[in-house]
Every structure is written in C-alpha cells, then in structure tokens.
Protein backbone atom coordinates (compact mmCIF):
# COMPACT_ATOMS: atom_id res chain seq x y z
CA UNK A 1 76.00 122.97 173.92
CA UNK A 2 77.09 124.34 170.54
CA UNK A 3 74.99 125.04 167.63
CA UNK A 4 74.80 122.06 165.20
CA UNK A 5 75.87 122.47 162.01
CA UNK A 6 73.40 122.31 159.01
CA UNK A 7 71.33 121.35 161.20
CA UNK A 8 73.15 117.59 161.93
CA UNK A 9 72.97 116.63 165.67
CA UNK A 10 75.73 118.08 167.78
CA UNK A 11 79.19 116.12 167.62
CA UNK A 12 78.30 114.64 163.97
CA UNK A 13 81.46 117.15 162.72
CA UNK A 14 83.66 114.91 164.48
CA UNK A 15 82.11 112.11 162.61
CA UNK A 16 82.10 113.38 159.46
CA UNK A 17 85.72 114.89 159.43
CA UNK A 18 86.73 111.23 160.57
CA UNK A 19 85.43 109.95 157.70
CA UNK A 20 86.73 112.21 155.31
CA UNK A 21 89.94 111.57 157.14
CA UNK A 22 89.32 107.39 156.48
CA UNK A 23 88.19 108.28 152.83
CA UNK A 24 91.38 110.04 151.98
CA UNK A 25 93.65 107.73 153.80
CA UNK A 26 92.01 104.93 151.45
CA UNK A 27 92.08 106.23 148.53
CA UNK A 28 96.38 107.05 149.35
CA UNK A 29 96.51 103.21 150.36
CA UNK A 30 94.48 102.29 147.06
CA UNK A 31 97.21 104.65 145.30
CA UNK A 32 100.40 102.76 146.73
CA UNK A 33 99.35 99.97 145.88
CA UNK A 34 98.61 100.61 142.18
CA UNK A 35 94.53 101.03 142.24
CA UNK A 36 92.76 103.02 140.53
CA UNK A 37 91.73 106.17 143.50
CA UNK A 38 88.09 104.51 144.93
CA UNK A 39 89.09 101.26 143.23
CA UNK A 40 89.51 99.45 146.63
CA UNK A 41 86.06 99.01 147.61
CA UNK A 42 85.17 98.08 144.16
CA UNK A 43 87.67 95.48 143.53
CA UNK A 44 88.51 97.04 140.46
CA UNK A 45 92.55 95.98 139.80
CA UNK A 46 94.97 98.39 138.25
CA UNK A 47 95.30 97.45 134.44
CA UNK A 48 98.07 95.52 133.29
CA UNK A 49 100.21 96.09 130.74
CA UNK A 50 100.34 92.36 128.53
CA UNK A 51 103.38 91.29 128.03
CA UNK A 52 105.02 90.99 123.96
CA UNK A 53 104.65 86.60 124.66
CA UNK A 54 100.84 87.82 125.17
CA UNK A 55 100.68 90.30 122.32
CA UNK A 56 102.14 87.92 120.18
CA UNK A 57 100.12 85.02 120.77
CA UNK A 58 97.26 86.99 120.69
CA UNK A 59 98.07 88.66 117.15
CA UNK A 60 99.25 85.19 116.09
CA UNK A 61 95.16 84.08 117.36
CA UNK A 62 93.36 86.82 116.59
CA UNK A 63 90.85 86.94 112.99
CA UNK A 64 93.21 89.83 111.25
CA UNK A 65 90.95 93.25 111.64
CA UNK A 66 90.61 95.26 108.20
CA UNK A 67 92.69 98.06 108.03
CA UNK A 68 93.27 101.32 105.67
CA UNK A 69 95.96 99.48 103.78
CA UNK A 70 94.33 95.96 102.63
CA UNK A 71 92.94 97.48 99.02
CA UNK A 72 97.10 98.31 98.68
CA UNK A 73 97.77 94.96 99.60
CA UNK A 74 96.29 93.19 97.11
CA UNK A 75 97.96 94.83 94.30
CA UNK A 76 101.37 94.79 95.82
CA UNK A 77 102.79 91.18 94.85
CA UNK A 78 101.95 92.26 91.22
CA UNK A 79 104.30 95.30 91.86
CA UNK A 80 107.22 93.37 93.95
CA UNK A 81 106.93 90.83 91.08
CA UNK A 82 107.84 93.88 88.34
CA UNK A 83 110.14 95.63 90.48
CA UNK A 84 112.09 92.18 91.16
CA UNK A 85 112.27 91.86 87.42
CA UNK A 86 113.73 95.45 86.83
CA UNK A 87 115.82 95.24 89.27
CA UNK A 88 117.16 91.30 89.04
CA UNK A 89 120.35 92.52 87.17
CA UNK A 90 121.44 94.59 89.31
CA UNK A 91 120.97 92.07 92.18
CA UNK A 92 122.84 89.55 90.42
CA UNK A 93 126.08 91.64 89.59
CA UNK A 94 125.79 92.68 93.36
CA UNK A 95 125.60 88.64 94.58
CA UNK A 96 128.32 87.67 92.30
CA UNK A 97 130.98 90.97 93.99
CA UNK A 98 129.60 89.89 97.63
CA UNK A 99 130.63 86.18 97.02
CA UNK A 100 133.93 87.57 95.35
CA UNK A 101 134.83 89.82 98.68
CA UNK A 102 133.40 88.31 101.12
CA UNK A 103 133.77 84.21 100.55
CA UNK A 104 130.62 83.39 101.28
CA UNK A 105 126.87 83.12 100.77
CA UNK A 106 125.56 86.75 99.29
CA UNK A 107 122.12 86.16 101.53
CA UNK A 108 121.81 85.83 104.99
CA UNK A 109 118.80 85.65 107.51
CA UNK A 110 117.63 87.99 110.13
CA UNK A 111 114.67 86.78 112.32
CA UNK A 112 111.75 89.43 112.73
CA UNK A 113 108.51 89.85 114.26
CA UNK A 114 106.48 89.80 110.85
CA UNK A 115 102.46 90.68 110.53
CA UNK A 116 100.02 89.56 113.22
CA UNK A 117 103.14 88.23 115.41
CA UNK A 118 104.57 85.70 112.66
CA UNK A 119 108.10 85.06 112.28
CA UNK A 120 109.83 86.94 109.58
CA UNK A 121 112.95 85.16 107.61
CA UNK A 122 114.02 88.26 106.10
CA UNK A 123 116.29 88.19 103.90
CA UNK A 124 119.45 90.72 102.93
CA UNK A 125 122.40 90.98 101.05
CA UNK A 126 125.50 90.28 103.33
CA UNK A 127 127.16 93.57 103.61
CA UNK A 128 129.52 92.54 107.12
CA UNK A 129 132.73 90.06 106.50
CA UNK A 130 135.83 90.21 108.10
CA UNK A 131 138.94 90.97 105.46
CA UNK A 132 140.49 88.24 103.88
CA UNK A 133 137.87 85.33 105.81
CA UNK A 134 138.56 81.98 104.32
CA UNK A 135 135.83 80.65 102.08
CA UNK A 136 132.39 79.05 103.37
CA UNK A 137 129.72 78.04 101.85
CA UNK A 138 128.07 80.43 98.61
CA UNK A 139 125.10 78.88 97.89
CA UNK A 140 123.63 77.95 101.16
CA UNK A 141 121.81 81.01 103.18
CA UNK A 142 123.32 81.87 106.39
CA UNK A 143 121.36 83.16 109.57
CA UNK A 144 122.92 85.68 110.85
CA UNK A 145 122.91 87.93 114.36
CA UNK A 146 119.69 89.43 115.03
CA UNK A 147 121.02 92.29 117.30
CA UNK A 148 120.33 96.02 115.66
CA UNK A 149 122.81 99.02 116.86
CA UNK A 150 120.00 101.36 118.58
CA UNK A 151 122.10 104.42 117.18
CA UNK A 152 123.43 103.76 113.66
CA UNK A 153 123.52 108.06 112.98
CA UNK A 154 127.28 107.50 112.64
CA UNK A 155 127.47 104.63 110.74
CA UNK A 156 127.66 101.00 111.42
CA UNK A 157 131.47 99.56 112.31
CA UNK A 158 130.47 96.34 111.56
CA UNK A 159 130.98 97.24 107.92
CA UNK A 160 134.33 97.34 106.40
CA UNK A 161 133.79 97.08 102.58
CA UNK A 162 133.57 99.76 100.51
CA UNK A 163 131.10 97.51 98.12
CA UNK A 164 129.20 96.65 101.22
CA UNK A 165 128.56 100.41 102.32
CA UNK A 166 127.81 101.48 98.86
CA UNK A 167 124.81 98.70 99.04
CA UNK A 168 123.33 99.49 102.15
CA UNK A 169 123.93 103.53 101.34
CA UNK A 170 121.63 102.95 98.15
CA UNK A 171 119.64 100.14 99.90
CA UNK A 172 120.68 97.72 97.32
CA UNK A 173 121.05 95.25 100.20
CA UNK A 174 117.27 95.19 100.71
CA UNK A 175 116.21 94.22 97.01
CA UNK A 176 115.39 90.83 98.63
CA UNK A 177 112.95 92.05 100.90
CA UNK A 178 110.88 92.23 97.35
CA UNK A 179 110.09 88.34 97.69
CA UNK A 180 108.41 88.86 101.13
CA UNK A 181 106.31 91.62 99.51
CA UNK A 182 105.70 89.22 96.59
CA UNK A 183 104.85 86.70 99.20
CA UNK A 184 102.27 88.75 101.36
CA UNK A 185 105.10 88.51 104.77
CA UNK A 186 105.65 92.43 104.05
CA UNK A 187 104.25 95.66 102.23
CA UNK A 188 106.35 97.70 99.99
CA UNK A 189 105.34 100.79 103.10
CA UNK A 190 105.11 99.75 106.55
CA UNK A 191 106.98 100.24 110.10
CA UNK A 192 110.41 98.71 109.80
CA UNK A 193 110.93 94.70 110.41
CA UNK A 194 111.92 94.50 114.06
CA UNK A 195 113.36 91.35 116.65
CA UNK A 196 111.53 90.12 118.95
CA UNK A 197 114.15 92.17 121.58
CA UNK A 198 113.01 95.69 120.09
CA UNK A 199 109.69 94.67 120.54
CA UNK A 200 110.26 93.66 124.39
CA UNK A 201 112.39 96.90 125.36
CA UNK A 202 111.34 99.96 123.09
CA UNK A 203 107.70 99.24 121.86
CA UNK A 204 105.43 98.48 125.42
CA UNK A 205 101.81 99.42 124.59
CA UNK A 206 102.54 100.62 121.34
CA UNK A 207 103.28 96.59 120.22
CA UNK A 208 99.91 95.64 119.49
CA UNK A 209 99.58 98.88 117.28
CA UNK A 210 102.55 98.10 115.10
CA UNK A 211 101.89 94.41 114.46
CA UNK A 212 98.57 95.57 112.57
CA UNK A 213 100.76 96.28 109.61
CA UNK A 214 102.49 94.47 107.45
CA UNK A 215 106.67 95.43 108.31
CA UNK A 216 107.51 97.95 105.03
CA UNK A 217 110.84 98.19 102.56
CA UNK A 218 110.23 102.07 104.01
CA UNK A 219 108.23 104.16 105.72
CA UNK A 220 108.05 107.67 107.26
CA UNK A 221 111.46 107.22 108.73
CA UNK A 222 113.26 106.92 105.14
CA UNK A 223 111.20 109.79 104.28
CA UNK A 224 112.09 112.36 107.41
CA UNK A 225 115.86 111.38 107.65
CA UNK A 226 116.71 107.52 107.31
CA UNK A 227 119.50 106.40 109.74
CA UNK A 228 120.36 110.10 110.72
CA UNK A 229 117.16 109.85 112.65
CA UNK A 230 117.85 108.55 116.19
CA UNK A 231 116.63 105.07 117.56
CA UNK A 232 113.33 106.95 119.55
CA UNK A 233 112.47 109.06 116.28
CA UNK A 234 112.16 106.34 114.17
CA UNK A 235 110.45 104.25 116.71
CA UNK A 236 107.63 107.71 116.77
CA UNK A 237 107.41 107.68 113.11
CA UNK A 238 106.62 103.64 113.16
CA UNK A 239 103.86 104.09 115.52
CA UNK A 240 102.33 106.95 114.22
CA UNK A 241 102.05 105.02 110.95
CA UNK A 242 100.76 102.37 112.32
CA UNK A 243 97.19 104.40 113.91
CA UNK A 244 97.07 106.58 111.28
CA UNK A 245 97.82 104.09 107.97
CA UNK A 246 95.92 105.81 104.55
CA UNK A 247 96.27 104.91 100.96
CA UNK A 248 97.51 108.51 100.23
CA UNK A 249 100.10 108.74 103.09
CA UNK A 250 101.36 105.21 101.80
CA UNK A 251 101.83 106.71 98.11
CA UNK A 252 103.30 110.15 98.94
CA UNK A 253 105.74 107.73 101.19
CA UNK A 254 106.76 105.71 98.41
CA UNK A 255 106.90 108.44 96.17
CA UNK A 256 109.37 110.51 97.97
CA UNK A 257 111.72 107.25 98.94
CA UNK A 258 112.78 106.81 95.65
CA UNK A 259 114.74 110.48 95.40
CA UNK A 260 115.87 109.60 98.85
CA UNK A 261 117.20 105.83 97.67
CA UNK A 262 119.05 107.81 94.14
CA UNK A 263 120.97 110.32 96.12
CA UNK A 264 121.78 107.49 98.87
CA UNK A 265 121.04 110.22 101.54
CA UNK A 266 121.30 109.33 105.24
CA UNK A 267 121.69 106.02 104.96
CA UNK A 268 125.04 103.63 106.52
C-alpha cells in the first residue's frame, strides 16, 4: 500500500481531487448562468440592473437626498428672474423674426426627464421650419419631436435659416429655459435635459446618478467643447458632474460659459 498523504488514510487523494474537480465544475455552472462564483449554494442571485420605468418611479418616490448643490438652489430663481429681465428684449425681437420666417408659434415643447424622474416641458425657441410653410398658429405653443441627433459635431440639417442657426450658435434659443430655473424644474448648471429614450439606451447604471440633479442651461460639456464634443463625451462629462457636484465647480462652470456663449464657439 502507498504512503498516505499528510497523513489522510490511503485513497482520500482520490476523494479530495474529486471534489476539487465538483467545486470547480460548480462554480463554472454558477458562472454560465450569471452567479456570483460560490453563489450557488448560497442562493445569492446575480444583481440586476433596474430598469429606467424602475429608476424613474423610484426617483419620482423617493424623499429627495441633500446634495452639494441645494445652498445654489435656493438663490437661483432670484438670478433666472434678473437674467430673464436683462435679457427679455432680446427674446422678444428674436420671437417677433421667428414668427416672421417661420409662420408659426416662436416656442415649442420638448418632453424631458426633469429632477427626481419628473417630466420636463422645456421650452425653446423654434429654430427648424420648412421654407416658405404656410401659416399656423403664433400664439399657441407647439410640442414638437423629442428625438436628439446623437452626433450633432457637423451641424444639425434640420436647420435651414440663417436666423435660426445664429440663435442656437449663441444659444439664444435657450433663453426660455430661464423660467424652468425660475420655477425650480432646472438649475442654471446641471447635466443636459434628456428624453426618456437617451435615458433607456445611453445612461444604464449611470441613470439614477444623473437624475440627482436638477437638468442645467450648461454644464461641463459647454465648457470642454459644446456640440464639437461627441454624443459619449458629453454623456462622461454629465455623469461625472453628477457624483462629483460642488459649489465651486458649478461657478467656475458658469463663469467660463459665458465667453463660450459671446464668441458662439462650437455650437450648431
């Protein structure tokens, strides 16, 4: 008879080996299908991503969770008030030249997923029209398409006007988004208003993280390159916003998206 081993009664290698043999083929079993390695005998499930239905009801549900950013929001309807005063004017000569080309209302609608999950109306200056459209309704706002280009680094087709470019490449189209800031729907700095679609095919885990802020008039993507950045850049910058949100990285954002807005830099 052979020697035992470690002093284990003869013929307990055979055992052992066949167990390691059993332990490994488990744990490959567990792995196919989609356990955690060990999780098998535990009855511990693989975790499951939650779908954007479940993020939203639960953001929608949820007590909202205090943040870096609520001190800023408090003071920012005072500040969308005064810069919706500066800039009415300027507004109002661009509604009356939008009604003049384009025959119809100067606002439309866009639906977005807003704070915590809630819809978000937001509103814009119409800056798409097909030449010479016959005349609609001006003072009634229109809800529009929701769908946004994922690559807009060459500019958007859907434009035609001259007028209508010069808005969005100065961002004159977005003075309206001031009433949601005055309202407490968005923050003057925040990760960009997106549809519900965005949400469901670009964001996965990262959802939850971006609903924790109120959507923003701009954010780090204005700041690092605006629409020259592409659709998976800006979507970075968004979430890295959202987990790392600080009263001094919201100021140095705001303060450097006004020379960006002047020179109407990579913007379409």
């Amino acid at each position: 008879m052979g020697a035992p081993r470690n002093g284990a009664p003869e013929g307990s290698t055979v055992v052992l080996d066949g167990a390691v043999f059993r332990l490994e083929q488990d744990r490959l079993h567990a792995r196919s299908r989609g356990y955690q390695s060990g999780s098998k005998r535990l009855g511990q499930p693989r975790s499951v991503t939650p779908t954007v239905e479940q993020v939203l009801t639960l953001k929608r549900a949820a007590k909202p969770r205090p943040n870096a950013l609520d001190s800023v929001y408090r003071i920012e309807p005072l500040l969308a008030g005064l810069a919706l005063l500066i800039s009415l004017p300027l507004l109002l000569s661009a509604c009356v030249v939008i009604v003049l080309l384009g025959r119809r209302s100067p606002l439309v609608r866009h639906t977005r997923v807003g704070w915590r999950g809630e819809k978000l109306p937001l509103l814009k200056l119409r800056t798409m029209w097909e030449p010479r459209q016959p005349w609609g309704p001006v003072f009634a706002i229109e809800n529009v398409s929701n769908s946004v280009p994922v690559d807009k680094s060459d500019g958007d087709k859907r434009v035609t006007s001259r007028f209508a470019a010069f808005c969005r490449r100065f961002s004159i189209d977005e003075l309206p988004q001031l009433y949601h800031v005055l309202r407490g729907q968005m923050s003057l700095v925040g990760p960009r208003p997106i549809t519900r679609e965005e949400l469901e095919e670009h964001y996965g885990d990262s959802a939850g993280q971006v609903l924790e802020l109120r959507p923003g008039l701009t954010g780090l993507w204005q700041m690092k390159g605006r629409n020259r950045l592409s659709y998976a850049q800006r979507l970075r910058l968004d979430v890295w916003f959202a987990t790392h949100p600080s009263p001094g990285l919201y100021l140095r954002i705001l303060w450097r998206t006004i020379p960006a807005v002047l020179r109407g830099s990579d913007a379409y």
